[in-house]
N, C-alpha and C. Protein backbone atom coordinates (compact mmCIF):
# COMPACT_ATOMS: atom_id res chain seq x y z
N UNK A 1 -0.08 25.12 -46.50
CA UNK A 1 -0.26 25.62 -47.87
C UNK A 1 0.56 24.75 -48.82
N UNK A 2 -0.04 24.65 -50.08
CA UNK A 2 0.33 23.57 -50.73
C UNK A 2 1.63 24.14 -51.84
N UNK A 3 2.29 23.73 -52.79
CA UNK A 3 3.12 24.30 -53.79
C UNK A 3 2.33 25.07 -54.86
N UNK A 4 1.08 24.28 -54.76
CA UNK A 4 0.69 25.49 -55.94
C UNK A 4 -0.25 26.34 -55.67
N UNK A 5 -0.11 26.53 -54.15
CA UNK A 5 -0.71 28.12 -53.52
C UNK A 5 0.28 28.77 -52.98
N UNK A 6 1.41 28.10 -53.06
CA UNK A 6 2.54 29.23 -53.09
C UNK A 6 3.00 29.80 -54.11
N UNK A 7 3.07 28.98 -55.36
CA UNK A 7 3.43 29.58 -56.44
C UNK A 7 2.43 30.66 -56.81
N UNK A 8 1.10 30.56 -56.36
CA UNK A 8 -0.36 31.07 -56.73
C UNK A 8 0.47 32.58 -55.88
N UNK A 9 0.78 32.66 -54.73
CA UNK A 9 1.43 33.92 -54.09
C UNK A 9 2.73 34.93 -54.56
N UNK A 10 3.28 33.83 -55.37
CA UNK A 10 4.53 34.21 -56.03
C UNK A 10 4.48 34.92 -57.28
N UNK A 11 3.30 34.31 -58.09
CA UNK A 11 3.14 34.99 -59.27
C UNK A 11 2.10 36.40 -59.07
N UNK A 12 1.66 36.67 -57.64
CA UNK A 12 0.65 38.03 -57.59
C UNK A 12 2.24 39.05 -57.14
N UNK A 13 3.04 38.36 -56.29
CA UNK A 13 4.17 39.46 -56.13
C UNK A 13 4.75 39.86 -57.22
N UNK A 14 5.09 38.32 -58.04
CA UNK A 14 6.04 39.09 -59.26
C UNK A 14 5.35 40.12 -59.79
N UNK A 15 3.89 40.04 -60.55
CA UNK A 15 2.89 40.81 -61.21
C UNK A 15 3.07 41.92 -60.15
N UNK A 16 3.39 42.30 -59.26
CA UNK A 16 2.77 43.44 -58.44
C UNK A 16 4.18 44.48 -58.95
N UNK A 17 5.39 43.70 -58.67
CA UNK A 17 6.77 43.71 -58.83
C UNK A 17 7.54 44.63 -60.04
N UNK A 18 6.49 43.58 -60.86
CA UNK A 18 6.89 43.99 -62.72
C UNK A 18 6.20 45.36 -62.78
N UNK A 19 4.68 45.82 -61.88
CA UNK A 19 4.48 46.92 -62.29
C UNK A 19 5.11 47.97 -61.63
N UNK A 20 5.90 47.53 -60.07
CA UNK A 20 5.73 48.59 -59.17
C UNK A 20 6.87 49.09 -60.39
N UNK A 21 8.10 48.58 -60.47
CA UNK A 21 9.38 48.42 -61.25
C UNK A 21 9.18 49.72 -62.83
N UNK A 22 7.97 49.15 -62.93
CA UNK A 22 7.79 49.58 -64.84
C UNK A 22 7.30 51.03 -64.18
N UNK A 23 7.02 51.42 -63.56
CA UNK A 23 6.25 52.94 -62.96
C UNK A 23 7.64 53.96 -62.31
N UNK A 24 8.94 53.30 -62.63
CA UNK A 24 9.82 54.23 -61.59
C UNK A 24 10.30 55.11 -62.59
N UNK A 25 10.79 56.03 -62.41
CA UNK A 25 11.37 57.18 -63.20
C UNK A 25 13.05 56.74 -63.23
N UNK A 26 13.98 57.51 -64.05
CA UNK A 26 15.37 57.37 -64.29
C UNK A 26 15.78 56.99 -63.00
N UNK A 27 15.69 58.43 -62.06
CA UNK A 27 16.33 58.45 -61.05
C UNK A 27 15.80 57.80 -59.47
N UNK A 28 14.22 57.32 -59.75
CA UNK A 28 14.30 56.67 -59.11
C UNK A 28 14.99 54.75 -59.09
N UNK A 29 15.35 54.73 -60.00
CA UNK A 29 15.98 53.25 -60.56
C UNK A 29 17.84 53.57 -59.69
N UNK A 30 18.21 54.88 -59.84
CA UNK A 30 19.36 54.97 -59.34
C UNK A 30 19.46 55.12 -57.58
N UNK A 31 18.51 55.09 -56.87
CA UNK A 31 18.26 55.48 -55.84
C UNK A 31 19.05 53.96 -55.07
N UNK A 32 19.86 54.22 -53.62
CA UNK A 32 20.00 53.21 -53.16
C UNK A 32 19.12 52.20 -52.09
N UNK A 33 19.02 51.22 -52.44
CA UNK A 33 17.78 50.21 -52.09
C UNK A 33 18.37 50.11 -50.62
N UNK A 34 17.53 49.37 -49.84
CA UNK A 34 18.08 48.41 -48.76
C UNK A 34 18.97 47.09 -48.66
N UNK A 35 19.02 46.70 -49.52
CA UNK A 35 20.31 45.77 -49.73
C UNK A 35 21.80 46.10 -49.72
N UNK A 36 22.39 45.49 -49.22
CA UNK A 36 23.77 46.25 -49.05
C UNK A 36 24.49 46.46 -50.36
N UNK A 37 25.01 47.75 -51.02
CA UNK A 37 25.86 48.12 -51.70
C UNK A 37 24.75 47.76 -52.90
N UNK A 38 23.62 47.22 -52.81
CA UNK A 38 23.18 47.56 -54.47
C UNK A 38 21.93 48.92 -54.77
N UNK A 39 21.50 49.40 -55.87
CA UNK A 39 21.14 50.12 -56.15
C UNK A 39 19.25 49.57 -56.52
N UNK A 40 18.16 50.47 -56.72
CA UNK A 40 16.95 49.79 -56.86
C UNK A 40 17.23 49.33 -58.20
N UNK A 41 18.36 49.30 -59.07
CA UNK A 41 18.60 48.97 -60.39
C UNK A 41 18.80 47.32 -60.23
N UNK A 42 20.06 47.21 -59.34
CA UNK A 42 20.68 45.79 -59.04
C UNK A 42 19.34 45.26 -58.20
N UNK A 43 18.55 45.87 -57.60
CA UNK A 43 17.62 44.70 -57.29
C UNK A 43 17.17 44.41 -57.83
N UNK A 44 16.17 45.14 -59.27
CA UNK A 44 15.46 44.41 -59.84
C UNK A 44 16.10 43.92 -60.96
N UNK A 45 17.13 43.53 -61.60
CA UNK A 45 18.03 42.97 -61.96
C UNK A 45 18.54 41.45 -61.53
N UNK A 46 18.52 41.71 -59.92
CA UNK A 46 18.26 40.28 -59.48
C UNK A 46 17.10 39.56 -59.39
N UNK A 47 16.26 39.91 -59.05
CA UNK A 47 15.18 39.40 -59.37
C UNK A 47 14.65 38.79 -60.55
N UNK A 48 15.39 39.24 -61.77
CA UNK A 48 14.79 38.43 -62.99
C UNK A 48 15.85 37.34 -62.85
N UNK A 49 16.65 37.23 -61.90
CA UNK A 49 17.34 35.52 -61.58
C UNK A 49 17.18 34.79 -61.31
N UNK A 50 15.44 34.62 -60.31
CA UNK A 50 14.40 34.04 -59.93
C UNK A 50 14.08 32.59 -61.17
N UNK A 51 14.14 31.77 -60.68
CA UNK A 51 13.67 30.53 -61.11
C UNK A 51 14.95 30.34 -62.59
N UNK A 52 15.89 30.62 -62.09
CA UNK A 52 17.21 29.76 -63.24
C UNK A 52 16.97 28.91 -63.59
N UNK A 53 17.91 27.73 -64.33
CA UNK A 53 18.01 26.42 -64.24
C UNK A 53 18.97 25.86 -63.82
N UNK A 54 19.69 24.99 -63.42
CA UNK A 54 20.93 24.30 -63.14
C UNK A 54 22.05 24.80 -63.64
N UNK A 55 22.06 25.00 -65.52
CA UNK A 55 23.25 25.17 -66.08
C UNK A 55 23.14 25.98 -66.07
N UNK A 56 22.26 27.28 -65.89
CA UNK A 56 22.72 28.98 -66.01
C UNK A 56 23.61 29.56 -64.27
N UNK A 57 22.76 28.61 -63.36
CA UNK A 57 23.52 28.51 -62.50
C UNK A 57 24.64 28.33 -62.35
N UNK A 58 24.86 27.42 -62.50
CA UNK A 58 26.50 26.94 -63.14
C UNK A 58 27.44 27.79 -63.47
N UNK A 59 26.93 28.04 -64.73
CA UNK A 59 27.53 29.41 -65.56
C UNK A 59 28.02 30.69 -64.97
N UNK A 60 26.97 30.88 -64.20
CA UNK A 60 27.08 32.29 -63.31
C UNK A 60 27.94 32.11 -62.25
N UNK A 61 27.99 30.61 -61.59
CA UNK A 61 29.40 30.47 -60.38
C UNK A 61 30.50 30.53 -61.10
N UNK A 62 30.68 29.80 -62.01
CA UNK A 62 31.82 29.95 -62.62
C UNK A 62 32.77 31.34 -63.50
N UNK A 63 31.49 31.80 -63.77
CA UNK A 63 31.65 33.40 -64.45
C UNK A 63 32.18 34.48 -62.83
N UNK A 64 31.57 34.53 -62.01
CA UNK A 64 31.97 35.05 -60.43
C UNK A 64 32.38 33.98 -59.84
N UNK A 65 33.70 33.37 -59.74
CA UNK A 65 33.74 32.64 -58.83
C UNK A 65 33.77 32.80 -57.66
N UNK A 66 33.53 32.39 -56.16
CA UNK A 66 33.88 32.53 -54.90
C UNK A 66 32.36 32.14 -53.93
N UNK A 67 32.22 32.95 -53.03
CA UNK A 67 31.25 32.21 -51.77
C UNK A 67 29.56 32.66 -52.44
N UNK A 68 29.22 32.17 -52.09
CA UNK A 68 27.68 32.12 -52.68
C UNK A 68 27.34 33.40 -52.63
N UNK A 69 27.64 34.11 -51.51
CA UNK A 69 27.38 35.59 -51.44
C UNK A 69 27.81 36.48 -52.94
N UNK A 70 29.06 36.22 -53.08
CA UNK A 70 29.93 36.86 -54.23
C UNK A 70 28.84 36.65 -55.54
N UNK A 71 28.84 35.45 -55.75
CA UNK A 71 28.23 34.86 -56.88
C UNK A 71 26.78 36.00 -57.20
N UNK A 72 26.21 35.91 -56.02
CA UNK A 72 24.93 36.49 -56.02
C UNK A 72 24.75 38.15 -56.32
N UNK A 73 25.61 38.58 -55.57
CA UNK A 73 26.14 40.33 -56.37
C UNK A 73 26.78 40.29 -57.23
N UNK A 74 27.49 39.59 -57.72
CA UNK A 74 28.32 40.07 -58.49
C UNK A 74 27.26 39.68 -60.23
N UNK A 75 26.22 38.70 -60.10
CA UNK A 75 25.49 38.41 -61.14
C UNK A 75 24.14 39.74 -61.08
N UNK A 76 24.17 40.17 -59.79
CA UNK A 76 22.91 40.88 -60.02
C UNK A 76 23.51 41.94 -60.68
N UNK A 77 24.91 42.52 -60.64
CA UNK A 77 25.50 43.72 -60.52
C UNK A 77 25.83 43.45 -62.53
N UNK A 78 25.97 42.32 -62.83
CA UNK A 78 26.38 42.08 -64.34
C UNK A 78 24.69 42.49 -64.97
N UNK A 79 23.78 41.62 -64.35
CA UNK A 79 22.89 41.99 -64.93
C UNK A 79 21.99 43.32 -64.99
N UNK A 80 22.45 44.05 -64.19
CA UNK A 80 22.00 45.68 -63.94
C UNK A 80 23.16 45.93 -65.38
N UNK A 81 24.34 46.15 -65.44
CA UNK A 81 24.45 46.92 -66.44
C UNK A 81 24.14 46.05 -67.70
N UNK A 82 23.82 45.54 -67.64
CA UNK A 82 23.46 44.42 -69.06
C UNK A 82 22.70 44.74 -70.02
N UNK A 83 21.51 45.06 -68.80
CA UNK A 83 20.07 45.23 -69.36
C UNK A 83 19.74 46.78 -68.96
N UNK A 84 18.76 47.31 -69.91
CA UNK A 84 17.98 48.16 -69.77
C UNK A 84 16.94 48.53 -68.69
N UNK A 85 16.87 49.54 -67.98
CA UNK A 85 15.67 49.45 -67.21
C UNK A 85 13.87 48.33 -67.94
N UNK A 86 13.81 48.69 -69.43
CA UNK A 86 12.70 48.40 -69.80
C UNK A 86 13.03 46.76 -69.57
N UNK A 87 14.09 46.09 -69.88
CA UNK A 87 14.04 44.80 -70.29
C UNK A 87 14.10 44.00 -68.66
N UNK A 88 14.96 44.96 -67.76
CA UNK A 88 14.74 44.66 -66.44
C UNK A 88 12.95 44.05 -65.94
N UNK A 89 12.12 45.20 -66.56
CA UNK A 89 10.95 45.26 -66.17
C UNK A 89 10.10 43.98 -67.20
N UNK A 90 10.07 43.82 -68.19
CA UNK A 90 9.96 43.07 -69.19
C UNK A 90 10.54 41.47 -68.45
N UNK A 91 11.81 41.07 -68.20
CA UNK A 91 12.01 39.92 -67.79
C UNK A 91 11.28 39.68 -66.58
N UNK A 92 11.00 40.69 -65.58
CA UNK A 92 10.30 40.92 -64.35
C UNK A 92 8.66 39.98 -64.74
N UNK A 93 8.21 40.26 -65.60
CA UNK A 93 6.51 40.21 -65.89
C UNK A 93 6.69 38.60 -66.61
N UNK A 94 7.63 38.37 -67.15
CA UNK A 94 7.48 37.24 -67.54
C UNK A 94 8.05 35.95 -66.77
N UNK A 95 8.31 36.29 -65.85
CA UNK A 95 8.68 35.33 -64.43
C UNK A 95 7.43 34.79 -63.77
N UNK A 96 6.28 35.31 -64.47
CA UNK A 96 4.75 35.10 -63.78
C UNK A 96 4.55 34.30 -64.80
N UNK A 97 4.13 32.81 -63.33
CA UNK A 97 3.64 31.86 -64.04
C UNK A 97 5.16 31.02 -64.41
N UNK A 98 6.00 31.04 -64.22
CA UNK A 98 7.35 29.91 -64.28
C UNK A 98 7.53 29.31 -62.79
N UNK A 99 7.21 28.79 -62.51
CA UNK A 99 7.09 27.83 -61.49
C UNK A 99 8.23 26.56 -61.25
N UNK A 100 9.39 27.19 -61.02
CA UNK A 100 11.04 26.56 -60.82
C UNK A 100 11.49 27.54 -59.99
N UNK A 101 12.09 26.71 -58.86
CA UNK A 101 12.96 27.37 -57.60
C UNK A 101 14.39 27.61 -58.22
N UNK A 102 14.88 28.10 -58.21
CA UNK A 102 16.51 28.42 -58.66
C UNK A 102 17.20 26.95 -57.59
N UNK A 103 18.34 26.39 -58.05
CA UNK A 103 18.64 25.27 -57.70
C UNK A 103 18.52 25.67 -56.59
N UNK A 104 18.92 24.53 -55.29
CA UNK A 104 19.16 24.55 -53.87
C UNK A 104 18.33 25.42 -53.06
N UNK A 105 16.98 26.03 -53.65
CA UNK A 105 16.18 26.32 -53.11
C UNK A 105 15.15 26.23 -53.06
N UNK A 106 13.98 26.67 -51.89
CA UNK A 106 12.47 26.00 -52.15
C UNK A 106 11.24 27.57 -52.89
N UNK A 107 10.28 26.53 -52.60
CA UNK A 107 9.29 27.71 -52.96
C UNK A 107 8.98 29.18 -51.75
N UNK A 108 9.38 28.32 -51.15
CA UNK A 108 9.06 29.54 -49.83
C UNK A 108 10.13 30.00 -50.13
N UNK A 109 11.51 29.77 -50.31
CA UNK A 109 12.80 30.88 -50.46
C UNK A 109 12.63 31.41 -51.43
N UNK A 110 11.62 31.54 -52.47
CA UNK A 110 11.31 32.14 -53.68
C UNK A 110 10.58 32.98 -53.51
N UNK A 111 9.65 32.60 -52.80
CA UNK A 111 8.68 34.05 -52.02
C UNK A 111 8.93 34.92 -51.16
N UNK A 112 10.18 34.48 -50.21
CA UNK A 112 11.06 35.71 -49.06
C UNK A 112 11.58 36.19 -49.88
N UNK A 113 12.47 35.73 -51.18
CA UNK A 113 13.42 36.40 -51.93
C UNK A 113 12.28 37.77 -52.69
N UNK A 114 11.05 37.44 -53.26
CA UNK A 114 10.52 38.07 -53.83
C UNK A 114 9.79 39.26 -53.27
N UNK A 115 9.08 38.83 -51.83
CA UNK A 115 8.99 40.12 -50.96
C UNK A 115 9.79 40.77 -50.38
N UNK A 116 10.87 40.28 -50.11
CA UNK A 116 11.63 41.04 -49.76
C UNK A 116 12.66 42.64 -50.52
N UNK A 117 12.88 41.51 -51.76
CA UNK A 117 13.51 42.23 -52.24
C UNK A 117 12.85 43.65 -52.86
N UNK A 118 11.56 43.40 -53.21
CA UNK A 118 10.32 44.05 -53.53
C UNK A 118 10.90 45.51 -52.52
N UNK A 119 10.47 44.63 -51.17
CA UNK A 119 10.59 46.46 -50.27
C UNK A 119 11.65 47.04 -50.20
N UNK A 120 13.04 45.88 -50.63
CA UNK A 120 14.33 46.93 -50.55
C UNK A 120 14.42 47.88 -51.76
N UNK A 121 13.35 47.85 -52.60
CA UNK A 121 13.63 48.85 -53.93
C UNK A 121 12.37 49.43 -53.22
N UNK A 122 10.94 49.39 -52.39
CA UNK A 122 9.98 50.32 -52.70
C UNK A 122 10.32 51.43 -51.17
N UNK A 123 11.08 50.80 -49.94
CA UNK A 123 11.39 51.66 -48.88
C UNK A 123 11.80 53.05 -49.36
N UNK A 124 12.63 53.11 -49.84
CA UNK A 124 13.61 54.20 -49.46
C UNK A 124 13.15 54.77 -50.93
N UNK A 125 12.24 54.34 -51.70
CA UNK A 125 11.68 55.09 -52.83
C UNK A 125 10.03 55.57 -51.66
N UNK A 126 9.47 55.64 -51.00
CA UNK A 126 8.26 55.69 -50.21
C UNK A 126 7.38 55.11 -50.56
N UNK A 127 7.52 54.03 -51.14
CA UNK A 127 6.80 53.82 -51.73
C UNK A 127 5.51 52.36 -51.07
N UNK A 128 4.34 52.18 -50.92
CA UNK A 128 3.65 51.38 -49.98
C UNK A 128 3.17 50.13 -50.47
N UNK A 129 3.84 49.43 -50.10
CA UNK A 129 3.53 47.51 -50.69
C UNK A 129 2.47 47.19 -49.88
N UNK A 130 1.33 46.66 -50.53
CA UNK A 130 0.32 46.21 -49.76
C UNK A 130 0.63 44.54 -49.66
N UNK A 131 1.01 43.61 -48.97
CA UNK A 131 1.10 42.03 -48.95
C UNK A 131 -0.85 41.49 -48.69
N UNK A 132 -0.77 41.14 -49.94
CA UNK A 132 -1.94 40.15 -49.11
C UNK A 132 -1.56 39.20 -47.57
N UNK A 133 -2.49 38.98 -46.67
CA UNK A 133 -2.37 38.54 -45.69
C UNK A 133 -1.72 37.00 -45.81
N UNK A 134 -2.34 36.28 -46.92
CA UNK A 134 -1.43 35.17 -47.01
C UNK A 134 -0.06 35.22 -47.22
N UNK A 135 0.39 35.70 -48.37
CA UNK A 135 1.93 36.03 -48.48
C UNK A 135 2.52 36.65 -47.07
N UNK A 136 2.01 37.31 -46.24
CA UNK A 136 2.65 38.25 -45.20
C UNK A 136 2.89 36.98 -43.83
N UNK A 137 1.68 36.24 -44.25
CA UNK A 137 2.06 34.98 -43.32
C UNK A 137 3.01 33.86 -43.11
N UNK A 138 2.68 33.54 -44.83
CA UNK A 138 3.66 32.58 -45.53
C UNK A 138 5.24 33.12 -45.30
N UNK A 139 5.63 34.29 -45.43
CA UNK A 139 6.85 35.07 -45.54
C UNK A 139 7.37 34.92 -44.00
N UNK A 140 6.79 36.08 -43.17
CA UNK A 140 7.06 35.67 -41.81
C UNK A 140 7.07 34.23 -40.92
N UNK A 141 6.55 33.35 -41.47
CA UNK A 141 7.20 32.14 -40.92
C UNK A 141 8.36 31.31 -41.50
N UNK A 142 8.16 31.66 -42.51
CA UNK A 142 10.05 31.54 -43.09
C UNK A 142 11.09 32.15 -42.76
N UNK A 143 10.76 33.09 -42.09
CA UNK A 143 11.86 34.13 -41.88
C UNK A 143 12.02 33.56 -40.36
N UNK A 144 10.82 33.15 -39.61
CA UNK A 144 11.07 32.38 -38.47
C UNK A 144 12.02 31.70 -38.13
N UNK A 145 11.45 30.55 -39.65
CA UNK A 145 12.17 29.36 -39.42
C UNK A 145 13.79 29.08 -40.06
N UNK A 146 14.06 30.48 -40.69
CA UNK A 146 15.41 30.88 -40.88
C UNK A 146 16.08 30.64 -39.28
N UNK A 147 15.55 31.50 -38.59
CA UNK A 147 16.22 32.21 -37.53
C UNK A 147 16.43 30.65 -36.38
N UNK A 148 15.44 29.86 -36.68
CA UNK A 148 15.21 28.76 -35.50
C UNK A 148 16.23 27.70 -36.43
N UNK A 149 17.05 27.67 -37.07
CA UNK A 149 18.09 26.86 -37.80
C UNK A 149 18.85 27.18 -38.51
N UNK A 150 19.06 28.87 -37.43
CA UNK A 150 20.61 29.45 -37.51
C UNK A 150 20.53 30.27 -38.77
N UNK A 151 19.82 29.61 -39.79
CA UNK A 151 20.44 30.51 -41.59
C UNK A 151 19.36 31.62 -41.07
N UNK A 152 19.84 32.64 -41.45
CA UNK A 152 19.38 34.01 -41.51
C UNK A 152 19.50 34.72 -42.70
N UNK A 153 19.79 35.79 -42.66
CA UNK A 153 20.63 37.08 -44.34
C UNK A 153 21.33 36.36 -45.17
N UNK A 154 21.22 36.37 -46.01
CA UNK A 154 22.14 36.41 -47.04
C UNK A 154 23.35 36.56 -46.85
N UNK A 155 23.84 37.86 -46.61
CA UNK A 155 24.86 38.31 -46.69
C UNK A 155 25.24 38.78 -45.28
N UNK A 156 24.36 38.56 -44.47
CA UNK A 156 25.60 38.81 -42.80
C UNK A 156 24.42 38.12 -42.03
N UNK A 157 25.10 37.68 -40.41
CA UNK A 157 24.36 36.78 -39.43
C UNK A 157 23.00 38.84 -39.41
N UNK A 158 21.86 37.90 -38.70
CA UNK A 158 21.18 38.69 -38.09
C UNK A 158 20.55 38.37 -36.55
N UNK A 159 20.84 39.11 -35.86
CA UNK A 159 20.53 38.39 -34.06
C UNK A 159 19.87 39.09 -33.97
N UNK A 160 18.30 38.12 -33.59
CA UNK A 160 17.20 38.55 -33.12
C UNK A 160 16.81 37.79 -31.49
N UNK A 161 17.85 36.95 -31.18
CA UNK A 161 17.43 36.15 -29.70
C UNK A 161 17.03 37.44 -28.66
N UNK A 162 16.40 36.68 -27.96
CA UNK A 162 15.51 37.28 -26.89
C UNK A 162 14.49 38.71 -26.97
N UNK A 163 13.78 37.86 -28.05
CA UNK A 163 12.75 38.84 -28.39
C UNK A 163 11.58 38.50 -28.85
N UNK A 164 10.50 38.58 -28.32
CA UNK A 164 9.06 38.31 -29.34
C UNK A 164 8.70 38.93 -30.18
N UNK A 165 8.45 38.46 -31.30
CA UNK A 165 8.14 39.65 -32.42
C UNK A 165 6.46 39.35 -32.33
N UNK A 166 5.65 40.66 -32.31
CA UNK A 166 4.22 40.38 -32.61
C UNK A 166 3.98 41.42 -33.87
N UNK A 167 2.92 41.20 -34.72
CA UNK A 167 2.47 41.45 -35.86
C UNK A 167 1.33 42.24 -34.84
N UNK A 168 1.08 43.80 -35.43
CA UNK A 168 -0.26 44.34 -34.82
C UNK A 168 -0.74 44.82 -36.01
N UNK A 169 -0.71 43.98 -36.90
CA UNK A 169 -1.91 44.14 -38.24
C UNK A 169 -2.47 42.84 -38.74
N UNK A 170 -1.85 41.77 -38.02
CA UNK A 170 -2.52 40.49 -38.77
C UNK A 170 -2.21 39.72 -37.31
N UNK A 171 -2.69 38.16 -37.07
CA UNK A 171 -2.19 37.90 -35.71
C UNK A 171 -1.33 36.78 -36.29
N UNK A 172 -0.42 37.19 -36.07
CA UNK A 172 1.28 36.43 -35.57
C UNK A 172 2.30 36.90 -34.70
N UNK A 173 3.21 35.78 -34.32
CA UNK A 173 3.96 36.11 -33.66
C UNK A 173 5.10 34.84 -33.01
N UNK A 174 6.23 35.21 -33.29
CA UNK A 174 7.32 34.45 -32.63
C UNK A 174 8.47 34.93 -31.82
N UNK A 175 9.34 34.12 -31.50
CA UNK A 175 10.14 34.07 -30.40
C UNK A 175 9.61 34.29 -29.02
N UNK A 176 10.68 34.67 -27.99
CA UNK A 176 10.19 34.27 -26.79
C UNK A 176 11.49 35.97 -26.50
N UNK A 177 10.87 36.59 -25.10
CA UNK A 177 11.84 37.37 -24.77
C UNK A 177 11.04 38.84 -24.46
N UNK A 178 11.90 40.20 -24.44
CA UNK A 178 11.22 41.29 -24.51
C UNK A 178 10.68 41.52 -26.14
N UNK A 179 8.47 42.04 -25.59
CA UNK A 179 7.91 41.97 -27.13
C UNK A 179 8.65 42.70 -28.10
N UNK A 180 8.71 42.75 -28.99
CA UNK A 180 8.51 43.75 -30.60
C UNK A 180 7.40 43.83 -31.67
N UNK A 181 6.68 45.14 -31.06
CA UNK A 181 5.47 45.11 -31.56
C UNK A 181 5.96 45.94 -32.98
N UNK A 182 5.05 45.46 -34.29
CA UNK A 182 5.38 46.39 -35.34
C UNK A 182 4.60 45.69 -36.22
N UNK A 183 4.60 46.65 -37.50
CA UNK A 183 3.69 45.81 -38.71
C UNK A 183 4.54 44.93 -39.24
N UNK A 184 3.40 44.44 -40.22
CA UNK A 184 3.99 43.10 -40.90
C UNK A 184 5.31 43.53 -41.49
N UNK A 185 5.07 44.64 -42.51
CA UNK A 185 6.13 45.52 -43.02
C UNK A 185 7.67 45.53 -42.37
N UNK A 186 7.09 46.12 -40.94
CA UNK A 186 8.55 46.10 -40.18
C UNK A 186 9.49 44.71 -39.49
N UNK A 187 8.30 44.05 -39.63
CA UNK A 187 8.86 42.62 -38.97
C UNK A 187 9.25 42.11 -40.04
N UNK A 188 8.75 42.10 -41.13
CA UNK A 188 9.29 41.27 -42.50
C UNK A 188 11.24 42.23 -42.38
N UNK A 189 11.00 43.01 -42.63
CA UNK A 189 12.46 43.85 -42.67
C UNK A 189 13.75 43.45 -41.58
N UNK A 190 12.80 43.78 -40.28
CA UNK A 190 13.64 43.28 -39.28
C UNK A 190 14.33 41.84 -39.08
N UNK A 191 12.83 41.17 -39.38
CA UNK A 191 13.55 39.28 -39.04
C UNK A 191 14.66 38.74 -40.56
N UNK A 192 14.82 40.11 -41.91
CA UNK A 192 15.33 39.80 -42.91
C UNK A 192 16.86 40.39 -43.03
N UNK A 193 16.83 41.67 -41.84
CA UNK A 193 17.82 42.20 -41.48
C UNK A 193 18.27 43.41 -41.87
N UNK A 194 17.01 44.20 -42.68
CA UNK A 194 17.06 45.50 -42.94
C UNK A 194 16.94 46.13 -41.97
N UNK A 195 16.68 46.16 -40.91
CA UNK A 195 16.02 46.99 -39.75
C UNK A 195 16.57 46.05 -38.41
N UNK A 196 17.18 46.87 -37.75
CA UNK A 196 16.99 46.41 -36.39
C UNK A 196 15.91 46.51 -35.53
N UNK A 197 16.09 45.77 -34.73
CA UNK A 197 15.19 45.02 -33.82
C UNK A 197 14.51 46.64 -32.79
N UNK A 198 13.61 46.91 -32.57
CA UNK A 198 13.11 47.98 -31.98
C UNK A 198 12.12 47.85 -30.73
C-alpha cells in the first residue's frame, strides 16, 4: 500500500473519530479510557497532536521536559484542560486531509496511533468501531512489526513471545507458538497492550 492509500485510511479514521468524539455526552468524555492514567478527554486531546510540525514539537519537549513518554502525557494532559470538549472535537475533523507524520514518525505510526487510540476512548464507553478491512490489516501488521524489532507500547514493554495470534474475522495472522484466536478488535488491543494475551 502506497502513502497515499494510507493517508486515504487515515483520513476515514480521523472522520469516523471527529464524529464518534462529537456524539459523547459530559460524562461520557470523563470516563476512564484504556490508556494508562488518561481520561476519554486526554485521548482525544491527544489526538488533535497528530501531524505537528517540527517547531511545535520542539516547543512541547521543552515545555515537558524529560523521556518521550513524559512529553507525550504530559502535552495530551495540557491539552485536555486547554480546550473545550467542542474544540477537542473541532480540531479532531480538521486533521482530515493534513497529510504530515508528527516528526520521527511514519504514516503507518499515524494510523496505529489513530486506531488505536480511537478504541481506548470507544471500549470502556461500549461503544463498536467498525475498521474497514484495509485499515484492520494495515494496523495489525504494524503492530507485528513493532513486536519483531523489539519497539512495542508506548509507555511499557508488551510480551507477546510464544504465541500465534490469528484474526477469525479477516485472514491474518502472526507469530509462532500456542494459537490466540480473537477478532481484529481484540488482537489490535492485545498486540498494542491493552489486553493481555488470552
Amino acid at each position: 500500500m502506497n502513502h497515499t492509500e494510507m493517508w486515504g485510511l487515515i483520513d476515514t479514521q480521523r472522520a469516523s473519530a471527529a464524529e464518534i468524539f462529537a456524539s459523547l455526552t459530559d460524562d461520557q468524555w470523563s470516563v476512564t479510557s484504556l490508556c494508562d492514567g488518561w481520561s476519554v478527554r486526554e485521548v482525544g486531546a491527544h489526538l488533535t497532536l497528530q501531524s505537528m510540525g517540527l517547531g511545535r514539537t520542539v516547543r512541547l519537549a521543552l515545555r515537558h521536559p524529560g523521556s518521550i513518554n513524559h512529553v507525550i502525557d504530559a502535552s495530551a494532559r495540557a491539552e485536555a484542560a486547554g480546550l473545550t470538549t467542542r474544540e477537542i472535537v473541532d480540531r479532531l475533523g480538521l486533521l482530515v486531509g493534513v497529510h504530515r507524520a508528527n516528526p520521527f514518525t511514519t504514516v503507518d505510526d499515524t494510523l496505529v496511533d489513530a486506531v488505536v487510540h480511537t478504541f481506548d476512548a470507544t471500549e470502556p464507553l461500549g461503544i463498536t468501531v467498525d475498521l474497514p478491512e484495509r485499515t484492520a490489516l494495515a494496523v495489525l501488521d504494524r503492530l507485528a512489526d513493532y513486536h519483531r524489532r523489539g519497539k512495542t507500547a508506548v509507555f511499557h514493554d508488551v510480551h507477546v513471545s510464544g504465541s500465534r495470534f490469528v484474526a477469525n474475522d479477516l485472514c491474518w495472522s502472526w507469530g509462532s507458538g500456542a494459537t490466540v484466536e480473537a477478532t481484529t478488535t481484540d488482537l489490535i488491543l492485545t498486540l498494542s497492550g491493552r489486553r493481555r494475551p488470552s
